[in-house]
Structures are given as C-alpha cells and as structure tokens.
C-alpha atoms as a PDB file:
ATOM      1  CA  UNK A   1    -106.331  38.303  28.656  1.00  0.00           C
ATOM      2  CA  UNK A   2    -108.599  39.807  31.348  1.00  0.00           C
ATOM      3  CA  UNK A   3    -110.274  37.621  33.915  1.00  0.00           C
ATOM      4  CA  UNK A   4    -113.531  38.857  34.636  1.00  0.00           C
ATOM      5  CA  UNK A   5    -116.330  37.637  37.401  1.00  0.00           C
ATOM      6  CA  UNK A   6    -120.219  38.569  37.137  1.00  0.00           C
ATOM      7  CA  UNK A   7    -121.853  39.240  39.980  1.00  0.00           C
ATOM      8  CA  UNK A   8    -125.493  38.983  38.779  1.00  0.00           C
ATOM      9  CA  UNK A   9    -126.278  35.853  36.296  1.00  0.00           C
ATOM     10  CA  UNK A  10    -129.433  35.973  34.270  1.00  0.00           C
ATOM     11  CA  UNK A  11    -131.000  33.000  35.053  1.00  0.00           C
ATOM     12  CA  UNK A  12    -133.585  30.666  32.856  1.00  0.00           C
ATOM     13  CA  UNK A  13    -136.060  31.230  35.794  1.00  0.00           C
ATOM     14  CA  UNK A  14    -136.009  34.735  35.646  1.00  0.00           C
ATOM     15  CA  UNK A  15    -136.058  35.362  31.308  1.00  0.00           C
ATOM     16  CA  UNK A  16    -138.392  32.926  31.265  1.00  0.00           C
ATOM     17  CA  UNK A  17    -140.679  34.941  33.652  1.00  0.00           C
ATOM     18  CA  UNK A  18    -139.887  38.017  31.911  1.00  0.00           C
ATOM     19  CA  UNK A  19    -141.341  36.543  28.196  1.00  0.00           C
ATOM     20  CA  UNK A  20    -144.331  35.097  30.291  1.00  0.00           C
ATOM     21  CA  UNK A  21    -145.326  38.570  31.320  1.00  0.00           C
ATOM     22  CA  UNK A  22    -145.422  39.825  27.710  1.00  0.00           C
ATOM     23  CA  UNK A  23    -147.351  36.682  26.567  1.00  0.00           C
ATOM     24  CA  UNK A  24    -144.280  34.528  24.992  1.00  0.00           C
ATOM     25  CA  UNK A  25    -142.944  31.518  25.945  1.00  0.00           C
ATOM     26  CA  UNK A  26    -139.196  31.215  26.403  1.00  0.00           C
ATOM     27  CA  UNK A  27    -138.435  27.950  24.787  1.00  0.00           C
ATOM     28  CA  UNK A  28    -140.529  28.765  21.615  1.00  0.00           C
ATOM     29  CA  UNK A  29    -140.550  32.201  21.540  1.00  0.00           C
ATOM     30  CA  UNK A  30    -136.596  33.125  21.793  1.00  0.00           C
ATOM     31  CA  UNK A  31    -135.155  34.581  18.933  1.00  0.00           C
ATOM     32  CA  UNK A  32    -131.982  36.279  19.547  1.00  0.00           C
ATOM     33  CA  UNK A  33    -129.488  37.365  22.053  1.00  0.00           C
ATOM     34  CA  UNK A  34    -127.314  40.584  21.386  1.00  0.00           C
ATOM     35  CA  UNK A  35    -124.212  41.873  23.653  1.00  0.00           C
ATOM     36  CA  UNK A  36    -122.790  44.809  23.459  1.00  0.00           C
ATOM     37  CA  UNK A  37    -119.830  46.838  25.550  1.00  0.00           C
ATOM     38  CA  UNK A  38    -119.816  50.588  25.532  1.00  0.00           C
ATOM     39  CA  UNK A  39    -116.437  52.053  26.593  1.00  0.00           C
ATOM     40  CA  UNK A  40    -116.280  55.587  27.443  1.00  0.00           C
ATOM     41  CA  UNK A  41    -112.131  56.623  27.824  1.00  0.00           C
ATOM     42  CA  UNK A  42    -113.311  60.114  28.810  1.00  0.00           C
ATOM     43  CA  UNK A  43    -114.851  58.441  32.186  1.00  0.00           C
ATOM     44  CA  UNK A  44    -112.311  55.667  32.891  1.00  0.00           C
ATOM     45  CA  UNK A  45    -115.733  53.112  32.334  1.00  0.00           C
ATOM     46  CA  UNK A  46    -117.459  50.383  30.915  1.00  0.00           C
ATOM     47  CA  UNK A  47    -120.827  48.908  30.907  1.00  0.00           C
ATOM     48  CA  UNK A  48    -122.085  45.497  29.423  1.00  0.00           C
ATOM     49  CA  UNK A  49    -125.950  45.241  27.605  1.00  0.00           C
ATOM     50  CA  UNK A  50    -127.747  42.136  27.193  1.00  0.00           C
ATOM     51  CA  UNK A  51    -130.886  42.258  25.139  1.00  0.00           C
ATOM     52  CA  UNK A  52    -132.848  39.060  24.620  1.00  0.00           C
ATOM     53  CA  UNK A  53    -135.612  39.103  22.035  1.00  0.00           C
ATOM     54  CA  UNK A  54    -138.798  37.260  21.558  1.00  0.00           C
ATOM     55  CA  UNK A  55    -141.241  36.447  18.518  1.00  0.00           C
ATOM     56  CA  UNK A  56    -140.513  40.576  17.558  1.00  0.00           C
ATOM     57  CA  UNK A  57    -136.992  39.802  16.626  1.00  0.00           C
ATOM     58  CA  UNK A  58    -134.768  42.819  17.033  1.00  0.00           C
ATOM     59  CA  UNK A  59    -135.728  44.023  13.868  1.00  0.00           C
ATOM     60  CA  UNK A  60    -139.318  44.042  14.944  1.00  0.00           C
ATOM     61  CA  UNK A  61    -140.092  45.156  18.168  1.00  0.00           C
ATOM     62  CA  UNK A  62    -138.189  45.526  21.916  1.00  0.00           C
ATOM     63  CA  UNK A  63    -136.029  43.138  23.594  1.00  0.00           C
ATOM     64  CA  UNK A  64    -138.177  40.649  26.311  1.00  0.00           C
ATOM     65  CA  UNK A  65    -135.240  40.729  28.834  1.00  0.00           C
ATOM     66  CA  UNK A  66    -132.524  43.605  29.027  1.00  0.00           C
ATOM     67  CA  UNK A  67    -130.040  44.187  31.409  1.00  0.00           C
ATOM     68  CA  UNK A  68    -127.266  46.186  31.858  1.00  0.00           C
ATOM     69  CA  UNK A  69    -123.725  45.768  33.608  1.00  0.00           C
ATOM     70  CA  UNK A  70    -121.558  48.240  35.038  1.00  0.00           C
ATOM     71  CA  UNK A  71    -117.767  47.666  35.256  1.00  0.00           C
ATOM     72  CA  UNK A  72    -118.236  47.096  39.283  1.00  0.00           C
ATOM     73  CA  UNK A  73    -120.765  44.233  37.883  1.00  0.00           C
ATOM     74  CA  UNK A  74    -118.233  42.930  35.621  1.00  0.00           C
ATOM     75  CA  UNK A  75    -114.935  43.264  36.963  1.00  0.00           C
ATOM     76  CA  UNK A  76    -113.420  42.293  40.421  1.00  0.00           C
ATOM     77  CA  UNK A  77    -109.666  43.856  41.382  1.00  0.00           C
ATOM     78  CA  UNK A  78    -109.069  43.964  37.601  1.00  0.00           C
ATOM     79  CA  UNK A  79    -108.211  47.286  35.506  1.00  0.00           C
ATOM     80  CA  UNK A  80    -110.120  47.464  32.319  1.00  0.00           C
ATOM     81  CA  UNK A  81    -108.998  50.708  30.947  1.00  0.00           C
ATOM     82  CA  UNK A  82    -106.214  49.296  28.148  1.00  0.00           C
ATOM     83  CA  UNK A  83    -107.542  45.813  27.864  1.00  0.00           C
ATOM     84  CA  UNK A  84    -108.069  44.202  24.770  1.00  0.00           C
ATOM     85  CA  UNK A  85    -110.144  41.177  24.974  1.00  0.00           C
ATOM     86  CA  UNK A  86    -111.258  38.978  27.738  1.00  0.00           C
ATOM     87  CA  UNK A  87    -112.369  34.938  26.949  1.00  0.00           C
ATOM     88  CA  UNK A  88    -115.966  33.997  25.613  1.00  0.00           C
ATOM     89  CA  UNK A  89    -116.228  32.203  29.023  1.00  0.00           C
ATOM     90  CA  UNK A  90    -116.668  35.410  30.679  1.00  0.00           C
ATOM     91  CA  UNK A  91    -119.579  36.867  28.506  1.00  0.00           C
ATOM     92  CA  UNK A  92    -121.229  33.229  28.470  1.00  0.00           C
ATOM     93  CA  UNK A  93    -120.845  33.801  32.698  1.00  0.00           C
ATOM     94  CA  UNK A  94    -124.074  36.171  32.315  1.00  0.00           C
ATOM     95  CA  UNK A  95    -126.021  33.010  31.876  1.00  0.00           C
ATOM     96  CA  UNK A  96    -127.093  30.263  34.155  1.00  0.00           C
ATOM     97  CA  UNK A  97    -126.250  26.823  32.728  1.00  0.00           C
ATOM     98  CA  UNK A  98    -130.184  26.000  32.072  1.00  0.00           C
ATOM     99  CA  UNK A  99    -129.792  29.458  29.909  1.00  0.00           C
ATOM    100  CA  UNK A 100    -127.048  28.672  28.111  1.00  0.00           C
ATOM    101  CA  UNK A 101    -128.323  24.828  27.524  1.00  0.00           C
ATOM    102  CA  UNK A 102    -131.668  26.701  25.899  1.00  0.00           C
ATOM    103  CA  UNK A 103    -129.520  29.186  24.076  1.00  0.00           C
ATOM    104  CA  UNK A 104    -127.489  25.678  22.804  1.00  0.00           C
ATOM    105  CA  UNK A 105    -130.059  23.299  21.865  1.00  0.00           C
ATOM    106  CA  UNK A 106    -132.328  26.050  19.831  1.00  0.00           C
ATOM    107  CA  UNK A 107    -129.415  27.168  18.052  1.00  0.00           C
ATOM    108  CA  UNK A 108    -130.068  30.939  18.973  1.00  0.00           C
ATOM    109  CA  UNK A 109    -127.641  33.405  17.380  1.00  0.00           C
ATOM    110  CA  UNK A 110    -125.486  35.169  20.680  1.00  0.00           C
ATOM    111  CA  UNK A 111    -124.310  38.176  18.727  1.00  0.00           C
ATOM    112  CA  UNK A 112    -121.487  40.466  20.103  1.00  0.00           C
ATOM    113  CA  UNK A 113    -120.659  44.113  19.505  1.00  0.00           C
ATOM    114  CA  UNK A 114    -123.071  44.349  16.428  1.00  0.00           C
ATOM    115  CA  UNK A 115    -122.222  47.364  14.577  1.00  0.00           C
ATOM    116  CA  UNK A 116    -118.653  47.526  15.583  1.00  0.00           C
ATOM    117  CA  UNK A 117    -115.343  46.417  14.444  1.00  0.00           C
ATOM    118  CA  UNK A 118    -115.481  43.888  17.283  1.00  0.00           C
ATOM    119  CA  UNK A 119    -118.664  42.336  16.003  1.00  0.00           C
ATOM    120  CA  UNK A 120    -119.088  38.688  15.800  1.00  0.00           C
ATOM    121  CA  UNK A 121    -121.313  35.835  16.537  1.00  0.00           C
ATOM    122  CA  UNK A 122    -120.548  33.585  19.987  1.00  0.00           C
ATOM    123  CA  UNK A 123    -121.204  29.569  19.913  1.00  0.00           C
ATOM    124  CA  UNK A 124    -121.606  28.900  23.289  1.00  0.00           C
ATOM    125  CA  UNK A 125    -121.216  25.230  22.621  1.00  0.00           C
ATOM    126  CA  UNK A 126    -117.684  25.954  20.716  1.00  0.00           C
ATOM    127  CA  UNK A 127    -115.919  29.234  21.879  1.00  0.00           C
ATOM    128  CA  UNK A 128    -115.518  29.113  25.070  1.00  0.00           C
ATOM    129  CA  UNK A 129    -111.736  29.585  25.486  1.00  0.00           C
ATOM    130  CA  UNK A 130    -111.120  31.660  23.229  1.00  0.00           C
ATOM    131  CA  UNK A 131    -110.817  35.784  23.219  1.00  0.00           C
ATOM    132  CA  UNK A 132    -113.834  38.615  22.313  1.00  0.00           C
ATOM    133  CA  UNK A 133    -112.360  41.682  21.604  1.00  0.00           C
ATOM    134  CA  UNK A 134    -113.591  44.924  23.601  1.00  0.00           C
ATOM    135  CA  UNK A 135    -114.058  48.214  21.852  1.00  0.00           C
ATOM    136  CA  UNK A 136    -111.147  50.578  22.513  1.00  0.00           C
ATOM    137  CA  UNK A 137    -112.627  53.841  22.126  1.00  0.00           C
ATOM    138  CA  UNK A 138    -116.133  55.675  22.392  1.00  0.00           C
END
C-alpha cells in the first residue's frame, strides 16, 4: 500500500469562495465531486484532478473548483511507478475536515477514476482504510 502526503488541501474556505464567484452557494449548490489519476509510464508520472461541480452537474456545464496535482504534490520519498493502490485516506487528504464534513452530511457522490477499470464511488464517512486502485497504464 503506498503512503502518500498532500501538500496543498482544498479547503471549505477556498471552494466555497470559488462557487460564490460564479453565483452558487456551496452548501446548496454542490453537486458532485469527481477524481481522477492519469498515469503516463512513458514519462515515469502521475497527476491527480479534482473537479467539484455546482447546480450544472457534470453533465451540464464546468466544474466550480478544479485542481490539479502533480506527483511532487502527491507523493513525498515514495516511488509511484509500479504501485497499485494507495488507502481512501489519502485521496480524502485533498480535503479540509469542514470539506469533507459538507461532502458527508449532503451525501455528495465522491466519484473515482470514472471511465476506468478503477472506477468507483468513495464514502468518506465509511472507506477510509481501505485501498483505491490507481490506473496502471496510459
């Protein structure tokens, strides 16, 4: 299992600012979160995105809040080539705990990897020990 530290958390301050300036309001307006990993093997690198949608759902419009990760973001002393999965804890890390507490108490779907074979849906109320698989090739 890899052991990963972010840097940079999004905090509730800061996505809530970010839906203000487009009109919405973060606690009524948040609709969906979606994580995704892109591995290139050709590069030796990876890099985390986090959208987080509004009232336009993903379907419907642009994310309110992206931000993107590169492997010196994600990783510290740790070799990611290879790897296989790291813990739910680590993704959840992008979030501040007032964040997460939103993302919790409004039920809002955390998906991860849509699209791949790695896909799946995170409970950050439930999953936190347990492993997310990363992409092996792209």
């Amino acid at each position: 299992m890899m052991a990963m530290k972010i840097e940079q958390q999004l905090s509730y301050e800061y996505v809530r600012q970010e839906f203000e300036d487009v009109g919405e309001d973060l606690d009524q307006d948040l609709s969906i979160v979606r994580i995704s990993v892109t591995r290139d093997v050709h590069t030796d690198s990876m890099d985390l995105e986090v959208c987080i949608y509004g009232q336009e759902n993903d379907t419907d419009g642009p994310s309110v809040v992206q931000a993107v990760y590169s492997e010196a973001d994600l990783v510290q002393g740790e070799e990611t080539l290879g790897k296989r999965a790291f813990y739910v804890n680590t993704v959840l890390s992008l979030f501040d705990q007032d964040l997460l507490d939103l993302f919790i108490r409004s039920r809002t779907k955390i998906i991860w990897n849509d699209g791949d074979t790695t896909c799946r849906q995170i409970d950050p109320a439930h999953d936190g020990k347990t492993d997310i698989l990363l992409p092996q090739n792209q």
